[in-house]
Every structure is written in structure tokens, then in C-alpha cells.
C-alpha atoms as a PDB file:
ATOM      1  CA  UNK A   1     -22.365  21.259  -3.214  1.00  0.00           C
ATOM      2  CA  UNK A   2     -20.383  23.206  -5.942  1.00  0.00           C
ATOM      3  CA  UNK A   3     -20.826  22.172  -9.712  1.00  0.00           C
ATOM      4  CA  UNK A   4     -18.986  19.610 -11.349  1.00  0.00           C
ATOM      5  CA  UNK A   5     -15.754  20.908 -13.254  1.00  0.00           C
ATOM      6  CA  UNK A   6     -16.034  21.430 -17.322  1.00  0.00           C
ATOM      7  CA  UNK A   7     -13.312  18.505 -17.787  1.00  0.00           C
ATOM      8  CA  UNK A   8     -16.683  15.619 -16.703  1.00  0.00           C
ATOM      9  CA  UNK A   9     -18.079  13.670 -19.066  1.00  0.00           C
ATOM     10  CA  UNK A  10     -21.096  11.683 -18.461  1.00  0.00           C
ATOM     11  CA  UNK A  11     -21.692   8.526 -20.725  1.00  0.00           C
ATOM     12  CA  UNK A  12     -24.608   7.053 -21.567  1.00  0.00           C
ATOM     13  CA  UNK A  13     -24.449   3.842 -23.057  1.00  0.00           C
ATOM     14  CA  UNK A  14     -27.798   2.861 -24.913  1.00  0.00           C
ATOM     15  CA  UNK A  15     -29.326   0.342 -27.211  1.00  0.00           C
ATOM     16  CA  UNK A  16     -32.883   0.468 -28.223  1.00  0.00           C
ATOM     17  CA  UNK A  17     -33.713   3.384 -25.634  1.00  0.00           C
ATOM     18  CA  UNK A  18     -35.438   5.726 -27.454  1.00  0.00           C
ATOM     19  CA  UNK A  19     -37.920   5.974 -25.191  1.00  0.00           C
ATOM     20  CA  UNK A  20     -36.229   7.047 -22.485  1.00  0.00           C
ATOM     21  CA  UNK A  21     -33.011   8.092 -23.368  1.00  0.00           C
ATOM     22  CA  UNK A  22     -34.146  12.044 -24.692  1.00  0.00           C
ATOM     23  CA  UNK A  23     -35.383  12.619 -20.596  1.00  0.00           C
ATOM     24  CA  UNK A  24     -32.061  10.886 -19.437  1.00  0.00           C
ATOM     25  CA  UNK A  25     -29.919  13.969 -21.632  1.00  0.00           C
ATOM     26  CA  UNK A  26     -32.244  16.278 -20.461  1.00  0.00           C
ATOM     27  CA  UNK A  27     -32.011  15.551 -16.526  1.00  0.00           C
ATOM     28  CA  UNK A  28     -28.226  15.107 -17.370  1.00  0.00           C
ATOM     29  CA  UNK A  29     -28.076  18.650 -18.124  1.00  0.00           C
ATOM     30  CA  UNK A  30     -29.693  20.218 -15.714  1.00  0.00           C
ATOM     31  CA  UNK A  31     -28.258  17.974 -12.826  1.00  0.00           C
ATOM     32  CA  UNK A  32     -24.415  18.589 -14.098  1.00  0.00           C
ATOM     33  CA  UNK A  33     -24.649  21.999 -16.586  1.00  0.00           C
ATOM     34  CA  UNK A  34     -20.415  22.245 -16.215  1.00  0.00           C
ATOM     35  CA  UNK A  35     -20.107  19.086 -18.320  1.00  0.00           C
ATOM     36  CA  UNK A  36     -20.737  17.454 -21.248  1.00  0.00           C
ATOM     37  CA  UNK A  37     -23.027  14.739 -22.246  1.00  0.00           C
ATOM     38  CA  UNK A  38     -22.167  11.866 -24.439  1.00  0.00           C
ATOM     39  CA  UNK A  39     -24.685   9.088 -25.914  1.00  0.00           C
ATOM     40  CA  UNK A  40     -23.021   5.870 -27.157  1.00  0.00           C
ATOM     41  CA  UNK A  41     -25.635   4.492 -29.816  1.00  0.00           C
ATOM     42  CA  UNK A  42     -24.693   0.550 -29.582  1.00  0.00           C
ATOM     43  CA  UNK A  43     -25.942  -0.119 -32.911  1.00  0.00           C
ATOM     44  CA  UNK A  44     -29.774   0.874 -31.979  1.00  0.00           C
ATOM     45  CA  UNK A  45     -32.279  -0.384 -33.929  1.00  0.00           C
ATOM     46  CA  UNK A  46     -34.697   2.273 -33.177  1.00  0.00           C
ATOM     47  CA  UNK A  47     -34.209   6.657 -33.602  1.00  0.00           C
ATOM     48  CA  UNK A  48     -31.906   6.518 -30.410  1.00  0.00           C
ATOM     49  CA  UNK A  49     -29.388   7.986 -31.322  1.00  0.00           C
ATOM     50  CA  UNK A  50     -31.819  11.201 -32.923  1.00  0.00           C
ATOM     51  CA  UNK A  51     -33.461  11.489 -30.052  1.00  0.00           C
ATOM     52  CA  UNK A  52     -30.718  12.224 -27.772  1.00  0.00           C
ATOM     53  CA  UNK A  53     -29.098  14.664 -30.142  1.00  0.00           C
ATOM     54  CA  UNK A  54     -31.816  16.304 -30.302  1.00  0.00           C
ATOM     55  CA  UNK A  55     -31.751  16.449 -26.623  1.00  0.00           C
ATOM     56  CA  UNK A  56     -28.673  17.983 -26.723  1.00  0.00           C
ATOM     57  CA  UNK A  57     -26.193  15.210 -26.024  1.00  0.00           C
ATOM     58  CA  UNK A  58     -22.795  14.272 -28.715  1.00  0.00           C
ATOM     59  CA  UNK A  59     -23.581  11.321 -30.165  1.00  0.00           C
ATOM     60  CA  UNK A  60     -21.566   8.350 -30.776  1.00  0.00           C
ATOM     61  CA  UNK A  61     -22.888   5.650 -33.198  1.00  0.00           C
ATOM     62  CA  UNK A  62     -21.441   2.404 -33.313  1.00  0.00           C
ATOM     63  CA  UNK A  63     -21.753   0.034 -36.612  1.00  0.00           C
ATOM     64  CA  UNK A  64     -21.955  -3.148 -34.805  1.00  0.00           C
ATOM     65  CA  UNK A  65     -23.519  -4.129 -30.638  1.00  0.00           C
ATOM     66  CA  UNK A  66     -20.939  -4.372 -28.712  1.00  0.00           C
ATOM     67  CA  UNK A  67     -22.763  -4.672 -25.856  1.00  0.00           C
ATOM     68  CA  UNK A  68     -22.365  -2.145 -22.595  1.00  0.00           C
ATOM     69  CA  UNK A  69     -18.329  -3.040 -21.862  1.00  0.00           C
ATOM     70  CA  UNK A  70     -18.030  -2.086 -25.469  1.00  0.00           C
ATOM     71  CA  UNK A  71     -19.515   0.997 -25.384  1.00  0.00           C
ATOM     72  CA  UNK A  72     -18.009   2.252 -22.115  1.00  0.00           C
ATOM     73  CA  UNK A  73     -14.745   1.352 -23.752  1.00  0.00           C
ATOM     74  CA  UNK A  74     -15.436   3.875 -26.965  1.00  0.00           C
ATOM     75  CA  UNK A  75     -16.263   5.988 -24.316  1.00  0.00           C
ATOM     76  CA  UNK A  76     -13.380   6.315 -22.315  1.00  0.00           C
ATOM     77  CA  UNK A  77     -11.189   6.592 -25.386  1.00  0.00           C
ATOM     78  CA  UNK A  78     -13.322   9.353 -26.335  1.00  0.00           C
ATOM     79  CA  UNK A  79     -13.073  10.897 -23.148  1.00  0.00           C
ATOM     80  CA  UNK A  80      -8.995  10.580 -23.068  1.00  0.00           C
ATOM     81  CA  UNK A  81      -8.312  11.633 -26.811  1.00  0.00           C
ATOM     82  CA  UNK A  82     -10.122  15.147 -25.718  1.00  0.00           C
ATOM     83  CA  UNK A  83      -8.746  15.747 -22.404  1.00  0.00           C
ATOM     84  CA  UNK A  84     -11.499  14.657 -19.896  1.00  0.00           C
ATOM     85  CA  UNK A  85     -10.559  13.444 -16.316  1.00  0.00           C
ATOM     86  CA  UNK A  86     -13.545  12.632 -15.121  1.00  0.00           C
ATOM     87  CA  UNK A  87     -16.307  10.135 -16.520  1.00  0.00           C
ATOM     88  CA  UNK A  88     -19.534   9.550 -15.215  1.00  0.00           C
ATOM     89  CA  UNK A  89     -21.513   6.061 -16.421  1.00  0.00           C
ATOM     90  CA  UNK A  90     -25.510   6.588 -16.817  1.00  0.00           C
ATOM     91  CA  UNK A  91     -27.545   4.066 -17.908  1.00  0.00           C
ATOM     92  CA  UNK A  92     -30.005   5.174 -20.828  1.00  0.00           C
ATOM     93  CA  UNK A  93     -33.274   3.949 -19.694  1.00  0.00           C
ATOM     94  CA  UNK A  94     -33.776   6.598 -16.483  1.00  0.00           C
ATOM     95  CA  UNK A  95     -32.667   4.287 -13.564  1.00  0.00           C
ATOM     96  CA  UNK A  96     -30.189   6.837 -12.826  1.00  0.00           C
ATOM     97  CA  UNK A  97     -31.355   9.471 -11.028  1.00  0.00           C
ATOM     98  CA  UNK A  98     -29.108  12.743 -12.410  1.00  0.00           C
ATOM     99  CA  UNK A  99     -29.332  14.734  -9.640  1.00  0.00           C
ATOM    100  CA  UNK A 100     -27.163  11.687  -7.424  1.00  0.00           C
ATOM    101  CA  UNK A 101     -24.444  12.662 -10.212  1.00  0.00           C
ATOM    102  CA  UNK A 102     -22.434  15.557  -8.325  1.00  0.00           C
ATOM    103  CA  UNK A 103     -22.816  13.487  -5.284  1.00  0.00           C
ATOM    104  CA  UNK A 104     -20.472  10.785  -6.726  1.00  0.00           C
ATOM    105  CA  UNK A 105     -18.346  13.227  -8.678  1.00  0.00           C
ATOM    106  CA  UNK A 106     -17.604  14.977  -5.154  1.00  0.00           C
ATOM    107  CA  UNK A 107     -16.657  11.197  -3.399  1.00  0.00           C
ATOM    108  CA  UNK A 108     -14.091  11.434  -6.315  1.00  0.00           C
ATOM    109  CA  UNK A 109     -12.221  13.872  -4.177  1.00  0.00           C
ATOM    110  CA  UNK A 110     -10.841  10.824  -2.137  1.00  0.00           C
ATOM    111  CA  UNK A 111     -11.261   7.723  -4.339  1.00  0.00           C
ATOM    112  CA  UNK A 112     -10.780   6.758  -7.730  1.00  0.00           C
ATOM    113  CA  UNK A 113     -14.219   5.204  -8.571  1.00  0.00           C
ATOM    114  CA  UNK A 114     -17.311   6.001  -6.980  1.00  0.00           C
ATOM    115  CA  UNK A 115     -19.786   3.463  -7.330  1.00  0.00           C
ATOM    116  CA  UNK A 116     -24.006   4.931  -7.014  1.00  0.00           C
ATOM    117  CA  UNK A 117     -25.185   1.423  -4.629  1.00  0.00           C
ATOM    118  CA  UNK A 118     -28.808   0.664  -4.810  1.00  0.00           C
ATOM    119  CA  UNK A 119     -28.253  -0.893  -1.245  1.00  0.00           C
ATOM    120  CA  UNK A 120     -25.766   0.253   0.904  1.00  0.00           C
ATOM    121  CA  UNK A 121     -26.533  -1.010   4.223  1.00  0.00           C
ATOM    122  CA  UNK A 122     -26.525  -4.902   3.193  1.00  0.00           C
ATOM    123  CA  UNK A 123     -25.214  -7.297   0.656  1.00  0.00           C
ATOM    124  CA  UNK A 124     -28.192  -8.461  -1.786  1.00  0.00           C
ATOM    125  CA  UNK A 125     -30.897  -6.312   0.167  1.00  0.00           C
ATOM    126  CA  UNK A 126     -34.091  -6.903  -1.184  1.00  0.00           C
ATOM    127  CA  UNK A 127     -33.086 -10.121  -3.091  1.00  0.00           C
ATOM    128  CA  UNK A 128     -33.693 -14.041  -2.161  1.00  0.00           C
ATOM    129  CA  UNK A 129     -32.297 -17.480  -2.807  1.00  0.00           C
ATOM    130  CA  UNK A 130     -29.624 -18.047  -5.351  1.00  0.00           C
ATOM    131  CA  UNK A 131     -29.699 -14.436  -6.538  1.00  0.00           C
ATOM    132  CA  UNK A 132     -29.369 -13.043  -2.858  1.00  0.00           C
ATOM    133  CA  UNK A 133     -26.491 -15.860  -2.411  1.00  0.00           C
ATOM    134  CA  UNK A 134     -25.057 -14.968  -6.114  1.00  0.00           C
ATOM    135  CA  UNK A 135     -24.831 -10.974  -4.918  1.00  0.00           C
ATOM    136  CA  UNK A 136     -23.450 -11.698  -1.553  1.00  0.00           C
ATOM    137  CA  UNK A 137     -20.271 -13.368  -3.065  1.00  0.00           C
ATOM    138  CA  UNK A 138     -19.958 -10.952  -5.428  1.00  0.00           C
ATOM    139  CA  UNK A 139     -20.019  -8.225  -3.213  1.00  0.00           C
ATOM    140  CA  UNK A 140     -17.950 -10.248  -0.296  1.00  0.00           C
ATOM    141  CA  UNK A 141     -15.120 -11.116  -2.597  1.00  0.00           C
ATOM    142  CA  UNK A 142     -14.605  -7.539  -4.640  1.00  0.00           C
ATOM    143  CA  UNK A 143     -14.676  -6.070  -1.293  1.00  0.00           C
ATOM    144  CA  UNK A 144     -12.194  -8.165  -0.009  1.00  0.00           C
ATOM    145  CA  UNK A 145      -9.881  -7.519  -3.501  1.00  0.00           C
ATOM    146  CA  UNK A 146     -10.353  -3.716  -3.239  1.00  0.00           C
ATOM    147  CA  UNK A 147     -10.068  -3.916   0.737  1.00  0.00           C
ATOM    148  CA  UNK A 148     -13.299  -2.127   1.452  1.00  0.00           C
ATOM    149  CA  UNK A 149     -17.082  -2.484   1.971  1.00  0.00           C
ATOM    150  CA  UNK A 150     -18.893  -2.921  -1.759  1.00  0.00           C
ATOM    151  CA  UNK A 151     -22.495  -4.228  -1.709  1.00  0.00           C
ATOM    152  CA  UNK A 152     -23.469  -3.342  -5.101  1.00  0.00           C
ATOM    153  CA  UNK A 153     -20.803  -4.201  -7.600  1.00  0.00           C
ATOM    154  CA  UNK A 154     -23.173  -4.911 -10.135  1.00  0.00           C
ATOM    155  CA  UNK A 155     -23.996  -0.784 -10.374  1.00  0.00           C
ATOM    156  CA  UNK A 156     -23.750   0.725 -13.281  1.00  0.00           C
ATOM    157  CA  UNK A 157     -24.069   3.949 -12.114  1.00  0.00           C
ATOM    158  CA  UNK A 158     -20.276   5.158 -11.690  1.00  0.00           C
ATOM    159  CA  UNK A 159     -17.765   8.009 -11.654  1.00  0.00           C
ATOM    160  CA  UNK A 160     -14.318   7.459 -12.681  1.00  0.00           C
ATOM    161  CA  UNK A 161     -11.497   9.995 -11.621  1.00  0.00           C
ATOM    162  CA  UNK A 162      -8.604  10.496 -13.681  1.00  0.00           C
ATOM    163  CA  UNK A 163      -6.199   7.501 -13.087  1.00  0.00           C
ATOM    164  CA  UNK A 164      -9.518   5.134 -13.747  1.00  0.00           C
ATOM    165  CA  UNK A 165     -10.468   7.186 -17.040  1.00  0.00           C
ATOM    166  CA  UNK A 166      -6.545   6.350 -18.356  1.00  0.00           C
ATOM    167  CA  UNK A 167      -7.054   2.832 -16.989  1.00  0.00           C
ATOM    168  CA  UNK A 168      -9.995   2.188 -18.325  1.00  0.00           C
ATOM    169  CA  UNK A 169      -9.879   3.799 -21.749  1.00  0.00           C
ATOM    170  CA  UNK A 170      -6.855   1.294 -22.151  1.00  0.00           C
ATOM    171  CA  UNK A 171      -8.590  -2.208 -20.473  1.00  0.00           C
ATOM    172  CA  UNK A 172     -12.338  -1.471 -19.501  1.00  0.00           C
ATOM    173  CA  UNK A 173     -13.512  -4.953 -20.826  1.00  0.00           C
ATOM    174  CA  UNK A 174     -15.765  -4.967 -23.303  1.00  0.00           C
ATOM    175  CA  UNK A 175     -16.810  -9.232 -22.566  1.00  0.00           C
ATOM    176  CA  UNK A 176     -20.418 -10.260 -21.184  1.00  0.00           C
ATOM    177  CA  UNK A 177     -20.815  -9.009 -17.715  1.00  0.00           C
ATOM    178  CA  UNK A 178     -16.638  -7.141 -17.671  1.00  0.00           C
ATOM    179  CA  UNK A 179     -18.601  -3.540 -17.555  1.00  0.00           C
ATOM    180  CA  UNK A 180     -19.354  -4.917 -14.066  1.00  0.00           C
ATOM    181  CA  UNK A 181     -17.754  -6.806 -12.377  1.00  0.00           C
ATOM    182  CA  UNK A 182     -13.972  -7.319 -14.330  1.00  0.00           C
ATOM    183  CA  UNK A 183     -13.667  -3.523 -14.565  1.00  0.00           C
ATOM    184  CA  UNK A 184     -13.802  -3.026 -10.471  1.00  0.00           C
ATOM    185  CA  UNK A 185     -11.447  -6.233  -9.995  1.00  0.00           C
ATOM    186  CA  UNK A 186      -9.055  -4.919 -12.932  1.00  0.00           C
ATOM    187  CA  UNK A 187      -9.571  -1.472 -10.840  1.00  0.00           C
ATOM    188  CA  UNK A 188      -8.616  -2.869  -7.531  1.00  0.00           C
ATOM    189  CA  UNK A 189      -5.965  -5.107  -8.521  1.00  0.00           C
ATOM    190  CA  UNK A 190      -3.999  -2.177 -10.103  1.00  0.00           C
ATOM    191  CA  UNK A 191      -4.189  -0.113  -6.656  1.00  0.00           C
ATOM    192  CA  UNK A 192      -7.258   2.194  -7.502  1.00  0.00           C
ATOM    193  CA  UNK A 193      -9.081   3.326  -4.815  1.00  0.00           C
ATOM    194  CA  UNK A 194     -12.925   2.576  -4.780  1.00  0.00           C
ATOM    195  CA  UNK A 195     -15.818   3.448  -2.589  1.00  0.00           C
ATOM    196  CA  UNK A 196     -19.741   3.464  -2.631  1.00  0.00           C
ATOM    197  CA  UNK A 197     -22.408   6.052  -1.953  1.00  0.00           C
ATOM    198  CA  UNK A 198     -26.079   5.380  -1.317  1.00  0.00           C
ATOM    199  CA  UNK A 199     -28.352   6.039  -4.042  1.00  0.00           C
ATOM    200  CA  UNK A 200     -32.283   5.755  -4.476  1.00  0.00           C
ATOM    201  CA  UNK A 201     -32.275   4.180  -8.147  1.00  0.00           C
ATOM    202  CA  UNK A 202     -35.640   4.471 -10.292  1.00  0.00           C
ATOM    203  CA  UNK A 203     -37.663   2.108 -12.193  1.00  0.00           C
ATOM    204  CA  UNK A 204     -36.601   1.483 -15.703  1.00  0.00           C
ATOM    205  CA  UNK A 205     -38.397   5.137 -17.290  1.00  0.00           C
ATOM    206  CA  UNK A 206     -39.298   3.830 -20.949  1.00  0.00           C
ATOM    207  CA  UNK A 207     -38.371   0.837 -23.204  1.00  0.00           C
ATOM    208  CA  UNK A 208     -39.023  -2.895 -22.347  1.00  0.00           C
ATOM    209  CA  UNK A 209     -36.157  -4.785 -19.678  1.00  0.00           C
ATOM    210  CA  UNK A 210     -33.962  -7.211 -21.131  1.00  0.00           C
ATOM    211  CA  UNK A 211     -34.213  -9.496 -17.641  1.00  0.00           C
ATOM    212  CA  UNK A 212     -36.588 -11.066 -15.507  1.00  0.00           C
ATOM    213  CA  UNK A 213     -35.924 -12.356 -12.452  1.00  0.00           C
ATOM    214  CA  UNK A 214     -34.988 -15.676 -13.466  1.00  0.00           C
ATOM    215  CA  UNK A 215     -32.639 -14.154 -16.007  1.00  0.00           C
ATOM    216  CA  UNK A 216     -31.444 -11.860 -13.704  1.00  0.00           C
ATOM    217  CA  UNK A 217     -30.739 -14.738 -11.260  1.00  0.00           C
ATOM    218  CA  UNK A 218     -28.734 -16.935 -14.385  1.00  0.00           C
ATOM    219  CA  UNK A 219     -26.847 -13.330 -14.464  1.00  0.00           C
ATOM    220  CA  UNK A 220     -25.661 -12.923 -11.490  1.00  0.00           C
ATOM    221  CA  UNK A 221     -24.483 -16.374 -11.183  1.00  0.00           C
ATOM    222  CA  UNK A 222     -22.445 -15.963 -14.421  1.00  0.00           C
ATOM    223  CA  UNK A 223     -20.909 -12.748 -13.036  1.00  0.00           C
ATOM    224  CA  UNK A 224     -19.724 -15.279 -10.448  1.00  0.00           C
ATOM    225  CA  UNK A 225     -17.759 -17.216 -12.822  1.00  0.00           C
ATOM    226  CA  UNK A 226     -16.661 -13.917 -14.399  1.00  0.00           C
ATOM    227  CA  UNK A 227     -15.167 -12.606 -11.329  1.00  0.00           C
ATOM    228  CA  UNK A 228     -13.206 -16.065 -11.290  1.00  0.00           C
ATOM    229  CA  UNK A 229     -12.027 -15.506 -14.597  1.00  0.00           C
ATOM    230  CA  UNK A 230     -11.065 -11.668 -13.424  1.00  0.00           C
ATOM    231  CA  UNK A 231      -8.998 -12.778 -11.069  1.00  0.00           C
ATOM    232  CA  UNK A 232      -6.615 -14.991 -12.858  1.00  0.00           C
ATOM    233  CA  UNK A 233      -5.752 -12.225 -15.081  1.00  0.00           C
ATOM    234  CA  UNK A 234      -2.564 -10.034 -14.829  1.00  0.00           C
ATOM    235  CA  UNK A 235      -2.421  -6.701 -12.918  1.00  0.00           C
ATOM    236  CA  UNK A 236      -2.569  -3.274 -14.130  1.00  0.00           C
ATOM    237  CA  UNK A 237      -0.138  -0.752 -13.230  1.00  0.00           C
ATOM    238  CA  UNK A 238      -1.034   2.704 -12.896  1.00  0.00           C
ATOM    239  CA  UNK A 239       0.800   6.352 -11.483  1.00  0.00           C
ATOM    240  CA  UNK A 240       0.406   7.737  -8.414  1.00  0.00           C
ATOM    241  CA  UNK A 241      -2.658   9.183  -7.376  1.00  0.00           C
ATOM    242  CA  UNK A 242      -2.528  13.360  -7.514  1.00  0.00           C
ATOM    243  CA  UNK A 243      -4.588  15.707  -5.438  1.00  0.00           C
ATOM    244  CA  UNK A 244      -8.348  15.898  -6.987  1.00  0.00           C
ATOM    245  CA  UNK A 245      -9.350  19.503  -7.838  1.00  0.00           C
ATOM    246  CA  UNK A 246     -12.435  19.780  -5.569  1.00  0.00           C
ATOM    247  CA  UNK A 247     -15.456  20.607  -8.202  1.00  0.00           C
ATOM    248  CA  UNK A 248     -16.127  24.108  -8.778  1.00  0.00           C
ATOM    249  CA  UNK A 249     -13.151  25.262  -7.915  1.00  0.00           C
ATOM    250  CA  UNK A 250     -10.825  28.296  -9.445  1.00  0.00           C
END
């Protein structure tokens, strides 16, 4: 597969992960050596945002939590004010296996997001009751909105090619649960194309979760009601989409 082109930039959006977040930079760089890594402190109360510099990521450190939308936001502006095209999303607590990074930067050759799904071969897989119920109308309506097959829309492991990065750096929505869920609706309602690839995700590598499965259930079911919300909202518009320099190439 060749390398990913010098103009990527994966970001890693993190809040209290210093535990993790140093062996997330360093897998990072080994997995994608053509581009550049950059760690979005949300206002960690811990040595976050030393430990991944000393990692060898750019650091970002915001004043105040803005949460993950918020982050990815600072990120994309980041991204746009220095000329990158293509941004990669990694979570900062080692779910994200690096090496599934050129994968999705390669799917970006005919699609304009490329979402990492945890299950690919059935809505909710793995999940039961109102969570399983929560994630199959999730997944049932986006895919209907961006007119193709989605079972994990609640991924946070993404690549964004360059008509997504502009998007996105101007509306990526920084409210509870938008990083999700309103970001692929605003997405597919302004014309962006978006697909999934299969990807074996990890368990959380450091740090304490913020969910349990009853919260994760009350989340889902709010992302419900965000998606609602999403949908009532004006489009987008965006340019046409250009031919995607294939990575690695001259």
C-alpha cells in the first residue's frame, strides 16, 4: 500500500490521557511516517499534553474543555490555515489501531470521509436492547441521508479528504455528541461522499472510560435526538469533488 502523502494530518483529540496518549504518537508515527501528528490538549488536567510532545507530536493546548467536537474543530482550522488536505481523527486512549490509518487514507481515493467501523457486517453487532435498537436507527437513518450502507456512525476513527477538511474546519460541530453524528449528516447533506472500512478496534490502552454501559446506552439514545436536531438544520454547499492524488505518488 504506498505511504500516505506529506499534506495528512492525523488529530488526536485528548483529555486526561496521559496514560495512553505518548504510545498513541508513537504508533502514529511509525504507521503514517509521511505525515504529521497533532495532539489537541482539551484543557487536560493531567501532563497530557508533555507527554505527547515528548513523543514527538505538535501540540495544541486549549484554555477551556470543549469537549471532542471542539477540539476536532481547532483541528481542522489548524489543518486548513497550513495547507493540509487530508485529516485523520485518532482517539487518544489507543482504541485506534495506527496501522488501519493508510487503509482509510487510501478509501479516500473515492470518497470524501472514510469512516474505521468497529462492525461492518451488521448494525449494532455485539450490542442488545435499547442500545442495539438506539445504534440501528442511527446507522439506518445516516445511511439512508448519505445513500449508502453505515453501521458505525458513532466511529471516531475517520479520514477526511479535502472538500470535508474545508467543510469541516468551517461547521464541524463542536455540541454534545455533533463530533458524531451531526458532522456525517452535515457531511451528507452537503453532497460529500462517505463510506466505511472494517476495522478491529482495541480496548481502551490506559486512562479510566468515561461510560459504562448504561451510560453508553443514555448516549446513544441522545445521539438519537441529536440526529433529529441535525436534520432540521440548513445544508452546506461545497465545490466539486477533484481527482484524489493516490498516496505516495510523484
Amino acid at each position: 500500500m504506498p505511504s500516505p502523502r506529506a499534506n495528512t494530518l492525523i488529530v488526536v483529540p485528548a483529555y486526561n490521557e496521559s496514560a495512553a496518549v505518548g504510545d498513541v504518537v508513537r504508533e502514529i508515527l511509525a504507521a503514517v511516517p509521511g505525515a504529521e501528528c497533532l495532539v489537541v490538549d482539551d484543557a487536560s488536567r493531567d501532563d497530557t499534553a508533555a507527554v505527547a510532545e515528548a513523543a514527538g507530536a505538535r501540540v495544541m493546548r486549549l484554555p477551556v474543555n470543549l469537549g471532542v467536537g471542539g477540539a476536532m474543530r481547532a483541528g481542522f482550522r489548524w489543518a486548513v490555515a497550513r495547507g493540509f488536505d487530508v485529516v485523520v481523527q485518532v482517539d487518544g486512549d489507543g482504541q485506534h489501531p495506527a496501522e488501519g490509518i493508510p487503509e482509510l487514507i487510501a478509501g479516500l481515493a473515492e470518497a470524501d470521509i472514510v469512516i474505521g467501523a468497529r462492525f461492518a457486517g451488521a448494525d449494532g453487532a455485539g450490542a442488545r436492547g435499547p442500545r442495539r435498537i438506539a445504534m440501528w436507527i442511527l446507522a439506518r437513518t445516516i445511511s439512508r441521508v448519505a445513500r449508502t450502507k453505515l453501521t458505525d456512525t458513532t466511529s471516531g476513527f475517520k479520514a477526511a479528504g479535502p472538500r470535508a477538511v474545508k467543510l469541516f474546519a468551517r461547521t464541524y460541530p463542536a455540541e454534545y455528541l455533533g463530533d458524531t453524528i451531526e458532522a456525517l449528516v452535515i457531511a451528507a447533506r452537503a453532497g460529500l461522499v462517505i463510506r466505511q472500512r472494517p476495522v478491529a478496534m482495541r480496548d481502551r490502552q490506559g486512562g479510566t472510560p468515561s461510560q459504562n454501559t448504561l451510560k453508553a446506552t443514555l448516549h446513544l439514545m441522545r445521539a438519537c435526538l441529536a440526529l433529529g436536531i441535525a436534520l432540521t438544520k440548513p445544508r452546506q454547499k461545497v465545490g466539486p469533488r477533484a481527482p484524489f492524488a493516490q498516496a505516495g505518488a510523484a
